[in-house]
PDB file of N, CA and C in Angstrom:
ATOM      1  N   UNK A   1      23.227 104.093  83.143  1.00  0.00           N
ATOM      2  CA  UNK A   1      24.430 104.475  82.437  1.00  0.00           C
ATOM      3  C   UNK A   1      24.692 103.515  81.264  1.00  0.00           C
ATOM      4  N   UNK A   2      24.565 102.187  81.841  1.00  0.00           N
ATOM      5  CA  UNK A   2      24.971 101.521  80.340  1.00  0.00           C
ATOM      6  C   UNK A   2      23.386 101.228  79.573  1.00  0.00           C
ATOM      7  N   UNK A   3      22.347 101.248  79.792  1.00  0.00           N
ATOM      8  CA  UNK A   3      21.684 101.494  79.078  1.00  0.00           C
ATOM      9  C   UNK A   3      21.679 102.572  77.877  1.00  0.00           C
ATOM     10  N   UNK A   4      21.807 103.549  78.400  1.00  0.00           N
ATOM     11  CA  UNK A   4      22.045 104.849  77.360  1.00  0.00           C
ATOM     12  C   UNK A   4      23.231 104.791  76.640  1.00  0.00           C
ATOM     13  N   UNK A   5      24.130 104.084  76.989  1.00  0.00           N
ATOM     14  CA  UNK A   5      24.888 103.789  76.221  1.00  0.00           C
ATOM     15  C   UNK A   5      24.851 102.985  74.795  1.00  0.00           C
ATOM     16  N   UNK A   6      24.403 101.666  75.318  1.00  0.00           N
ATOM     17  CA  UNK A   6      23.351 100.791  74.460  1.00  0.00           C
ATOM     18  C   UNK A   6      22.644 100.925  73.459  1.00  0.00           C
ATOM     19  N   UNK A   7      21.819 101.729  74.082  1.00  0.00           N
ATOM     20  CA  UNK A   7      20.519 102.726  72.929  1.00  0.00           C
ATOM     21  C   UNK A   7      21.782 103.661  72.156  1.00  0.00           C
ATOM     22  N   UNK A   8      22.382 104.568  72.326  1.00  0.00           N
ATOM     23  CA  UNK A   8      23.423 105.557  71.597  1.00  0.00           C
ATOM     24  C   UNK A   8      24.062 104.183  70.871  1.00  0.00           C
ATOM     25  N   UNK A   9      24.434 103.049  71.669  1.00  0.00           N
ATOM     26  CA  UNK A   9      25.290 102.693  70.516  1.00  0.00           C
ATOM     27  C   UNK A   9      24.090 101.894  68.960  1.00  0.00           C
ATOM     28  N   UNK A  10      23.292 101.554  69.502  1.00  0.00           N
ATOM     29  CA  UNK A  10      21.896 100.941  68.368  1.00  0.00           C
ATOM     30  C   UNK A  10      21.981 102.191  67.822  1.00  0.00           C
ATOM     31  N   UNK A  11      21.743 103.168  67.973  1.00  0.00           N
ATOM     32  CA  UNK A  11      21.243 104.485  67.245  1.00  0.00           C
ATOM     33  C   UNK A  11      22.736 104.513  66.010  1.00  0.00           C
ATOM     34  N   UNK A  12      23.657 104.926  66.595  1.00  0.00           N
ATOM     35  CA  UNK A  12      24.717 104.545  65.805  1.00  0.00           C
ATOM     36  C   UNK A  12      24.914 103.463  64.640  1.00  0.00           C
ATOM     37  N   UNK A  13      24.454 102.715  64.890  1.00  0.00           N
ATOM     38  CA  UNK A  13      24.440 101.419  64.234  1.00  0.00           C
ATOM     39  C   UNK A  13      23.351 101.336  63.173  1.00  0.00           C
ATOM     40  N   UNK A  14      22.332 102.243  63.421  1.00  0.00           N
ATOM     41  CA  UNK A  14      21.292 102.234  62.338  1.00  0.00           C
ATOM     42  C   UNK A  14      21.198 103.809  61.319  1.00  0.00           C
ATOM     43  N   UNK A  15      22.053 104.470  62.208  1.00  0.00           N
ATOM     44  CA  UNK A  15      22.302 105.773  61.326  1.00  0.00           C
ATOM     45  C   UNK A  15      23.390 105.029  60.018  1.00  0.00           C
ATOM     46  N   UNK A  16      23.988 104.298  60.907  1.00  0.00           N
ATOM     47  CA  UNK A  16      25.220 103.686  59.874  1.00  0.00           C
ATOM     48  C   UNK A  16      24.787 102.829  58.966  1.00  0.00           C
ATOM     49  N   UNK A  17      23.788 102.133  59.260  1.00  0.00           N
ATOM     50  CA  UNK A  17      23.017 101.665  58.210  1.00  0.00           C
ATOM     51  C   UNK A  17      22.896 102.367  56.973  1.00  0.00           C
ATOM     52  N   UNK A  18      21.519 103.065  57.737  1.00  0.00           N
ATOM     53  CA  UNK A  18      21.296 104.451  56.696  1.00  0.00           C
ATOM     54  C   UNK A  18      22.281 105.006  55.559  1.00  0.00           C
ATOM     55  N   UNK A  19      23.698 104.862  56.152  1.00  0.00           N
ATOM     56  CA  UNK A  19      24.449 105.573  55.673  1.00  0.00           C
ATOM     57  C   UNK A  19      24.922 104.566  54.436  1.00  0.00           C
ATOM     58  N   UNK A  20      25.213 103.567  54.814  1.00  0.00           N
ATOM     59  CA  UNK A  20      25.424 102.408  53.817  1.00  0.00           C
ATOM     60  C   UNK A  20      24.542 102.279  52.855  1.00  0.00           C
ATOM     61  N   UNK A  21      23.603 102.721  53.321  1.00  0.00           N
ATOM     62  CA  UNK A  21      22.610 101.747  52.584  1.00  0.00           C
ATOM     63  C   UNK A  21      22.669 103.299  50.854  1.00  0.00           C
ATOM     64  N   UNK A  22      22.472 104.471  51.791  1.00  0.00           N
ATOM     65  CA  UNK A  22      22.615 105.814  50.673  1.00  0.00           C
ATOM     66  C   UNK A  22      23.895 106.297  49.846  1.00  0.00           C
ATOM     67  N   UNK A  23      25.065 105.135  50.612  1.00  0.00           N
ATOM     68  CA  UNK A  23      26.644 104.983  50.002  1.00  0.00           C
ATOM     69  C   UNK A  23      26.173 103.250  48.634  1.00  0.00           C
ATOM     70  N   UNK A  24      25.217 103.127  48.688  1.00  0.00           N
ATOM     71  CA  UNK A  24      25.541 101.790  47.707  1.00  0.00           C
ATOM     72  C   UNK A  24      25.436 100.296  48.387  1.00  0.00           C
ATOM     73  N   UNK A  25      25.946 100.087  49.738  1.00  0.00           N
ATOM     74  CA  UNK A  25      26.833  99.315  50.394  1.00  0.00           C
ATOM     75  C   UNK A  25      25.242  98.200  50.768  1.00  0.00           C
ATOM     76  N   UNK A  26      24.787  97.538  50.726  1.00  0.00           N
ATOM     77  CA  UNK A  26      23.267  97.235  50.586  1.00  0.00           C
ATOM     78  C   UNK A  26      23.543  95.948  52.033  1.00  0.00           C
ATOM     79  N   UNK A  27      24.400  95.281  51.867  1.00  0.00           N
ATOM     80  CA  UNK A  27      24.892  94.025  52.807  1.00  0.00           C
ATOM     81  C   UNK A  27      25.158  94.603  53.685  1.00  0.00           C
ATOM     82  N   UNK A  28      26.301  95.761  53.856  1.00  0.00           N
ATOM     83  CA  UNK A  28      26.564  96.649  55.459  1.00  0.00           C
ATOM     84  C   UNK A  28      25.571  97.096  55.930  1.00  0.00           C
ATOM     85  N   UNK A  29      24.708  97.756  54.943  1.00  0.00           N
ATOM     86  CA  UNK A  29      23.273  98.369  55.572  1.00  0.00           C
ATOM     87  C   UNK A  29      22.552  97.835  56.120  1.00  0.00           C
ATOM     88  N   UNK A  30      22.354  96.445  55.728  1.00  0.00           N
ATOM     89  CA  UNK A  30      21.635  95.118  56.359  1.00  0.00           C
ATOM     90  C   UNK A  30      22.043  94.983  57.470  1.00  0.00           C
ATOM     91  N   UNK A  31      23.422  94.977  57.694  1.00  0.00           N
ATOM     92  CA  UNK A  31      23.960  93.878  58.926  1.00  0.00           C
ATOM     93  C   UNK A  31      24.111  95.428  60.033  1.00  0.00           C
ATOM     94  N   UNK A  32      24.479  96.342  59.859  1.00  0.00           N
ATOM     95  CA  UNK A  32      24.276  97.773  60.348  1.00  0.00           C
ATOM     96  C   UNK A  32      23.119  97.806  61.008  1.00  0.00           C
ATOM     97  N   UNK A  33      22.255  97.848  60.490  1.00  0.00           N
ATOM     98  CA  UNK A  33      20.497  98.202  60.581  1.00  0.00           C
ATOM     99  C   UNK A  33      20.062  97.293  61.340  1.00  0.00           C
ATOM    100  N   UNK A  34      20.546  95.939  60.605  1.00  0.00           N
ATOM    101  CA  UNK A  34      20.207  94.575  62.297  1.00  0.00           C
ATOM    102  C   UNK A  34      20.758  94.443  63.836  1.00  0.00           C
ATOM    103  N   UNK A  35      22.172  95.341  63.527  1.00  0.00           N
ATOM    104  CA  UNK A  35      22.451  95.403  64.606  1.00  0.00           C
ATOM    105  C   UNK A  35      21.796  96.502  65.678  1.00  0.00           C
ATOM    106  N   UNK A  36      21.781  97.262  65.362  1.00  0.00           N
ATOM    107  CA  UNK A  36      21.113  98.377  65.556  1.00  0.00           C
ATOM    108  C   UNK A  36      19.402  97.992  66.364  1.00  0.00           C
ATOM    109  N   UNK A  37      18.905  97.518  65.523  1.00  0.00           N
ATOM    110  CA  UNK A  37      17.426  96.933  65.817  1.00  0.00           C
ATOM    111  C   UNK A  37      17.290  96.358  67.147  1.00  0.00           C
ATOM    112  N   UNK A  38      18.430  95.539  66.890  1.00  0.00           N
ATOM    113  CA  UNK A  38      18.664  94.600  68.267  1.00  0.00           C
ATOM    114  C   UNK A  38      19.130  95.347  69.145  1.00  0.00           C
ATOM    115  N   UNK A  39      19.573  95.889  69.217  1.00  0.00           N
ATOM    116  CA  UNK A  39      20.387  96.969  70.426  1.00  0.00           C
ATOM    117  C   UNK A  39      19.436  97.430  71.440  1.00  0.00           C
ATOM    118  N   UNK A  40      18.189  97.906  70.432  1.00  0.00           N
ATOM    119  CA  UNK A  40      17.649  98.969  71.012  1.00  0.00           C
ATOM    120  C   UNK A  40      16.357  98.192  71.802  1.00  0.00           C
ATOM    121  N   UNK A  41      16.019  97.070  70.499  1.00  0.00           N
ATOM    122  CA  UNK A  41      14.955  96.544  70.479  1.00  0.00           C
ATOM    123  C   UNK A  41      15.461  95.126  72.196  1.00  0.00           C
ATOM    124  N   UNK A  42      16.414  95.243  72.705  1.00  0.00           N
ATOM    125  CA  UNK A  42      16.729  94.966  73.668  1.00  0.00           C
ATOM    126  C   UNK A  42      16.660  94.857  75.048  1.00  0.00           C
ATOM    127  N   UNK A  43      17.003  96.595  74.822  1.00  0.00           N
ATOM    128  CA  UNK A  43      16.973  97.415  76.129  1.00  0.00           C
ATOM    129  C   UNK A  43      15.152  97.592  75.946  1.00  0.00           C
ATOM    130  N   UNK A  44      14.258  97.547  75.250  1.00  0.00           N
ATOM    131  CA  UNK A  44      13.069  97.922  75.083  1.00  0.00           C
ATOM    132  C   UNK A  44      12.358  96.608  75.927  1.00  0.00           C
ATOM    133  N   UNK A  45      12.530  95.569  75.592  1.00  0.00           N
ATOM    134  CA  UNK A  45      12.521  94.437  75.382  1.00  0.00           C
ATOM    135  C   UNK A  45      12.513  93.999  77.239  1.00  0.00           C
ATOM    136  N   UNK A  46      13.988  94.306  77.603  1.00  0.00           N
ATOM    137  CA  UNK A  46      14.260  94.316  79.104  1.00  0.00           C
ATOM    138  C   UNK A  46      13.217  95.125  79.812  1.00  0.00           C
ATOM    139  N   UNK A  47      13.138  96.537  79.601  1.00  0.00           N
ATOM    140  CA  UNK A  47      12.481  97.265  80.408  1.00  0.00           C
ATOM    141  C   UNK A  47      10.497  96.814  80.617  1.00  0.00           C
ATOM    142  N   UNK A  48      10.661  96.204  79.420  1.00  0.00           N
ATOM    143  CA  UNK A  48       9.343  95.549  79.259  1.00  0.00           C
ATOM    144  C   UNK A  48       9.163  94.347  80.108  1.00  0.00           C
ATOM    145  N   UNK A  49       9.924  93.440  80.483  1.00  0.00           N
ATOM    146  CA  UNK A  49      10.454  91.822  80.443  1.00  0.00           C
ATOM    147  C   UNK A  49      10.237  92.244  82.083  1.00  0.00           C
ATOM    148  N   UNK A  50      11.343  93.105  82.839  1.00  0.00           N
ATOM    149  CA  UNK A  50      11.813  92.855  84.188  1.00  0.00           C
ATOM    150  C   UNK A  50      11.532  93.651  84.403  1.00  0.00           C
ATOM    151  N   UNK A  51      11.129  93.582  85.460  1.00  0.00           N
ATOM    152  CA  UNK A  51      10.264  95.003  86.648  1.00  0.00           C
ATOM    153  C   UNK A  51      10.985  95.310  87.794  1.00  0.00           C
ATOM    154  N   UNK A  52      10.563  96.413  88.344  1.00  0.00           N
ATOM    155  CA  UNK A  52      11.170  96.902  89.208  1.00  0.00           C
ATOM    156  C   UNK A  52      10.451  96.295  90.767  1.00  0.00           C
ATOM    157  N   UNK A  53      11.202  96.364  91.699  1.00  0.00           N
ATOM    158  CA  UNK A  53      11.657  95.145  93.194  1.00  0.00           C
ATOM    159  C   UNK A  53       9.481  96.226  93.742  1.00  0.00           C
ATOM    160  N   UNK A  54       9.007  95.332  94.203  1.00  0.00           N
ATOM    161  CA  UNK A  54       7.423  96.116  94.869  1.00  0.00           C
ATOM    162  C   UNK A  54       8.141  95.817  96.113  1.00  0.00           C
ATOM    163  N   UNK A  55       7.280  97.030  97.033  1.00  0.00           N
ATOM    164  CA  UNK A  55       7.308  97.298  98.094  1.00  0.00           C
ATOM    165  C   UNK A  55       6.936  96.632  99.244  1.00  0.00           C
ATOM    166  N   UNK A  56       5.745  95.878  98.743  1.00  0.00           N
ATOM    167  CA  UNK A  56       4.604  94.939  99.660  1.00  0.00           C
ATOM    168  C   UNK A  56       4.403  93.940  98.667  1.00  0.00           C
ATOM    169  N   UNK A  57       4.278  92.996  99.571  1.00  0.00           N
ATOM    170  CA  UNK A  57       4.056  91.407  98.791  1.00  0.00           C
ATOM    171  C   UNK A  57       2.774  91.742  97.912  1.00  0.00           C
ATOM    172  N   UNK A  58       2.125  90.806  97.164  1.00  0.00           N
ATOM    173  CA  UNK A  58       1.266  90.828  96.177  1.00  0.00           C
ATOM    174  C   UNK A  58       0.037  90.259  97.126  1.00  0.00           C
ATOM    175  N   UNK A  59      -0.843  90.705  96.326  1.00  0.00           N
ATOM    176  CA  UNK A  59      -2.506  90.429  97.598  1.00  0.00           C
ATOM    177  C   UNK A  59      -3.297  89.453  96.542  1.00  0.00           C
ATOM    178  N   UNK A  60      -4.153  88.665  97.378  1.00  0.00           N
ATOM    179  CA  UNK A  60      -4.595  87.640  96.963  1.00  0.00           C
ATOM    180  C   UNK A  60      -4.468  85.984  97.456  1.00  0.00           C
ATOM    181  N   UNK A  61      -5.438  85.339  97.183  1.00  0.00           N
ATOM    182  CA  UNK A  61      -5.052  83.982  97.673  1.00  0.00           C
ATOM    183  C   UNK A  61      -4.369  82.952  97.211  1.00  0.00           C
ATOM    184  N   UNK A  62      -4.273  83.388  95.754  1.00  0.00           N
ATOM    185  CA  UNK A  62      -3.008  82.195  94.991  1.00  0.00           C
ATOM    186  C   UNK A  62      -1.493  82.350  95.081  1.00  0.00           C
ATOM    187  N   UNK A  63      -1.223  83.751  95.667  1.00  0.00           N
ATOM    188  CA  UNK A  63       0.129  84.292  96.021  1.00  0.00           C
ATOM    189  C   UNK A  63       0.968  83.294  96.908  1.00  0.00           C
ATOM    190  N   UNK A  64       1.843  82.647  96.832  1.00  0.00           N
ATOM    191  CA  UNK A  64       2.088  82.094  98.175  1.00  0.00           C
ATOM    192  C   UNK A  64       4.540  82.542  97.867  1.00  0.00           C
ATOM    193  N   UNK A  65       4.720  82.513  99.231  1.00  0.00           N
ATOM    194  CA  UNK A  65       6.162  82.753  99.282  1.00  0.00           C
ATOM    195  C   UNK A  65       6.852  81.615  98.998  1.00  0.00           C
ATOM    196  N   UNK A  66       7.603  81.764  98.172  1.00  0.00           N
ATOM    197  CA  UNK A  66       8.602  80.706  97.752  1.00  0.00           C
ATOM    198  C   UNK A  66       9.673  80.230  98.690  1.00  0.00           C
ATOM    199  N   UNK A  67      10.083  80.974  99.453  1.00  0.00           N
ATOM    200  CA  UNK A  67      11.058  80.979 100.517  1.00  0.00           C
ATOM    201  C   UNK A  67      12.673  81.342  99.801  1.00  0.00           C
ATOM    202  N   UNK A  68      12.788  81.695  98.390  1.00  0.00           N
ATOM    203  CA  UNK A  68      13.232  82.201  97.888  1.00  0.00           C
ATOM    204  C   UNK A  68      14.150  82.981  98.119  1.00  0.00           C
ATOM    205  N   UNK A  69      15.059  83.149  99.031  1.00  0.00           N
ATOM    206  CA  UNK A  69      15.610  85.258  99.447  1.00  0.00           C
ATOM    207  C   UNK A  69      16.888  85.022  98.708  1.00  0.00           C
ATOM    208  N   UNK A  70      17.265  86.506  98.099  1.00  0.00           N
ATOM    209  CA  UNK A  70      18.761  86.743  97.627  1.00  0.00           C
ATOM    210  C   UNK A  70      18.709  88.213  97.817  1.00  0.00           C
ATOM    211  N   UNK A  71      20.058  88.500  97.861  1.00  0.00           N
ATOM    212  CA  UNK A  71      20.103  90.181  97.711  1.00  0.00           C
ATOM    213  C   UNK A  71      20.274  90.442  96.008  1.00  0.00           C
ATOM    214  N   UNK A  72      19.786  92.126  95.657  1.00  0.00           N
ATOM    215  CA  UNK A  72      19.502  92.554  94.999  1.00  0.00           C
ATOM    216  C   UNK A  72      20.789  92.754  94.290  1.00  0.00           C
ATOM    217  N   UNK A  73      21.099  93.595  92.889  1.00  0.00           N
ATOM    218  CA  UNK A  73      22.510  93.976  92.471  1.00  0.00           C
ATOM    219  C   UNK A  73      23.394  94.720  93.442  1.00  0.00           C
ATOM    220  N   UNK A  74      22.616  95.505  93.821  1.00  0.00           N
ATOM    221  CA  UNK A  74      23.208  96.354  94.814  1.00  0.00           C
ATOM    222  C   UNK A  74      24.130  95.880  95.834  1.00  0.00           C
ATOM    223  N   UNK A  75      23.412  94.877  96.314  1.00  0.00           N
ATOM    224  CA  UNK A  75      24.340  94.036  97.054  1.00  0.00           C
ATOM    225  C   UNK A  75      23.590  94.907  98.362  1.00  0.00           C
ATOM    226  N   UNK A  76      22.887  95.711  98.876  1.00  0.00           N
ATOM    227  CA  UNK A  76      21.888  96.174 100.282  1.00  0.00           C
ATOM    228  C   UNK A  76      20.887  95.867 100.117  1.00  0.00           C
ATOM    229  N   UNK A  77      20.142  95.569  99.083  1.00  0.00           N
ATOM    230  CA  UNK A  77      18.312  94.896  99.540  1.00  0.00           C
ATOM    231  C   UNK A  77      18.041  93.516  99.294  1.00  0.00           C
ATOM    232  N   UNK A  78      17.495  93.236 100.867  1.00  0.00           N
ATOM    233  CA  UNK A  78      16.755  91.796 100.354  1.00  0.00           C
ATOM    234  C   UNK A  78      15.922  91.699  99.713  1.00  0.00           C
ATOM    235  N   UNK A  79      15.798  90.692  98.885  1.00  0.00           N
ATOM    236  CA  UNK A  79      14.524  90.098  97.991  1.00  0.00           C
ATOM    237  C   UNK A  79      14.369  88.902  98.181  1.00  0.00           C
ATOM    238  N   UNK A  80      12.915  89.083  98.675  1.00  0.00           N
ATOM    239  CA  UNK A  80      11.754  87.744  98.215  1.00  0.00           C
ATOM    240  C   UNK A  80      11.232  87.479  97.416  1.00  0.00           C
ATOM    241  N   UNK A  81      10.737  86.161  96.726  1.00  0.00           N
ATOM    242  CA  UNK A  81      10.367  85.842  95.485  1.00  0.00           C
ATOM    243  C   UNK A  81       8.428  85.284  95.928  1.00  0.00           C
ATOM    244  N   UNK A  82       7.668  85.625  95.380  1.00  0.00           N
ATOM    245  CA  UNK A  82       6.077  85.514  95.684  1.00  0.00           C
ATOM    246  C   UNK A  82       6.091  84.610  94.117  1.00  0.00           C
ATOM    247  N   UNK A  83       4.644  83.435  94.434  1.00  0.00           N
ATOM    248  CA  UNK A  83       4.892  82.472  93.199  1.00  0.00           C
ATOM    249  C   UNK A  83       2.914  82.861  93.262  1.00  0.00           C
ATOM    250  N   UNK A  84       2.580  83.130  91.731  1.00  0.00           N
ATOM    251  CA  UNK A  84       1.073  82.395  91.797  1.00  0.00           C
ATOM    252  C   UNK A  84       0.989  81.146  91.157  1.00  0.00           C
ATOM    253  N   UNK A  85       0.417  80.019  91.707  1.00  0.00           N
ATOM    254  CA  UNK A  85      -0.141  79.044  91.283  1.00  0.00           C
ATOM    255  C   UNK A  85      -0.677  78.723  90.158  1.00  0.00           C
ATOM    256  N   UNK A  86      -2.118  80.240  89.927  1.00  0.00           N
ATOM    257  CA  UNK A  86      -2.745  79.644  89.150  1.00  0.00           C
ATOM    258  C   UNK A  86      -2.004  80.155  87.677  1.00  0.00           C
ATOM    259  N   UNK A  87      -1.390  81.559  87.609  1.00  0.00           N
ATOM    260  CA  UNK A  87      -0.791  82.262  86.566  1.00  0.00           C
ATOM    261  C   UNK A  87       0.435  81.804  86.181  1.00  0.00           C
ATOM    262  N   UNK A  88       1.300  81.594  87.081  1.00  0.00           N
ATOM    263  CA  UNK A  88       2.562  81.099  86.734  1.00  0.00           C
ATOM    264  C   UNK A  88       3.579  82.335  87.400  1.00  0.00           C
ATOM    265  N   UNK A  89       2.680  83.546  87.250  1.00  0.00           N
ATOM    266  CA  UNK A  89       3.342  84.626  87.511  1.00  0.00           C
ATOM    267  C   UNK A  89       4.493  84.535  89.142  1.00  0.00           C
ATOM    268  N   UNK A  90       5.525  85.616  88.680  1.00  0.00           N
ATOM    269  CA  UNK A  90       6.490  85.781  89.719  1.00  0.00           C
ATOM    270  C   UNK A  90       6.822  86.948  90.356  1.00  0.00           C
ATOM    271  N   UNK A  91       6.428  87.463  91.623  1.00  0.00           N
ATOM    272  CA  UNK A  91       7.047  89.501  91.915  1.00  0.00           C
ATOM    273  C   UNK A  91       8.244  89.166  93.104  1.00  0.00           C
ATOM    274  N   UNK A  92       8.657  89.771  92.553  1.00  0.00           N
ATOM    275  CA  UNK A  92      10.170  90.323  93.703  1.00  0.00           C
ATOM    276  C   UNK A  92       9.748  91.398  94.432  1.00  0.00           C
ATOM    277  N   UNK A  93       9.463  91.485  95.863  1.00  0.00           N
ATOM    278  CA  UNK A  93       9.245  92.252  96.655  1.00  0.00           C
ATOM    279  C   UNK A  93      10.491  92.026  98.001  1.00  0.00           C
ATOM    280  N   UNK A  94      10.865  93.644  97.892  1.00  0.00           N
ATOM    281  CA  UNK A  94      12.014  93.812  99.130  1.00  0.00           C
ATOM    282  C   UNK A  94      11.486  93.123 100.515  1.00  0.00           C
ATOM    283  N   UNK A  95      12.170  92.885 101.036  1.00  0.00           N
ATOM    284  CA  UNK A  95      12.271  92.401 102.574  1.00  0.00           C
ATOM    285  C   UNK A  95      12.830  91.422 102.721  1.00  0.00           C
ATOM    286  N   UNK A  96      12.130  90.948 103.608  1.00  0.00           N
ATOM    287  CA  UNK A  96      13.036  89.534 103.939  1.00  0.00           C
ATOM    288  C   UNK A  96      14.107  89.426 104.842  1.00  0.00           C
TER     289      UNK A  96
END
């Protein structure tokens, strides 16, 4: 929900650009158009960045459990945090 919101409001923000920019207005269009960028380029950004909770821990021998647990936004699923050693990498897998 507030994602799409987000994106509608970037979209807004760069139509308004547009609009500035074909009204004369060259500085609004700028700061319009940047905002906009960022908006979207955000939520893009996130969905790229943070992943969604895996089902089963991660396989392999550098995997090891952090001992890590918190609940999720939701506030009903546990999460565990899995660390690799050699990558640096981090997965959130339910349980716990």
């Amino acid at each position: 929900m507030l994602r799409g919101f987000v994106i509608a409001a970037g979209l807004l923000f760069v139509a308004g650009g547009f609009l500035a920019f074909s009204r004369g207005a060259i500085a609004a269009g700028i700061v319009f158009g940047i905002n906009g960028v960022v908006c979207i380029g955000g939520i893009v950004f996130e969905r790229y960045r943070y992943k969604r909770l895996q089902s089963l821990p991660p396989t392999g021998t550098d995997w090891r459990l952090t001992g890590e647990k918190f609940l999720d936004e939701d506030g009903k699923t546990n999460v565990e945090v899995w660390f690799n050693s050699t990558t640096g990498a981090r997965r959130y897998v339910k349980g716990g």
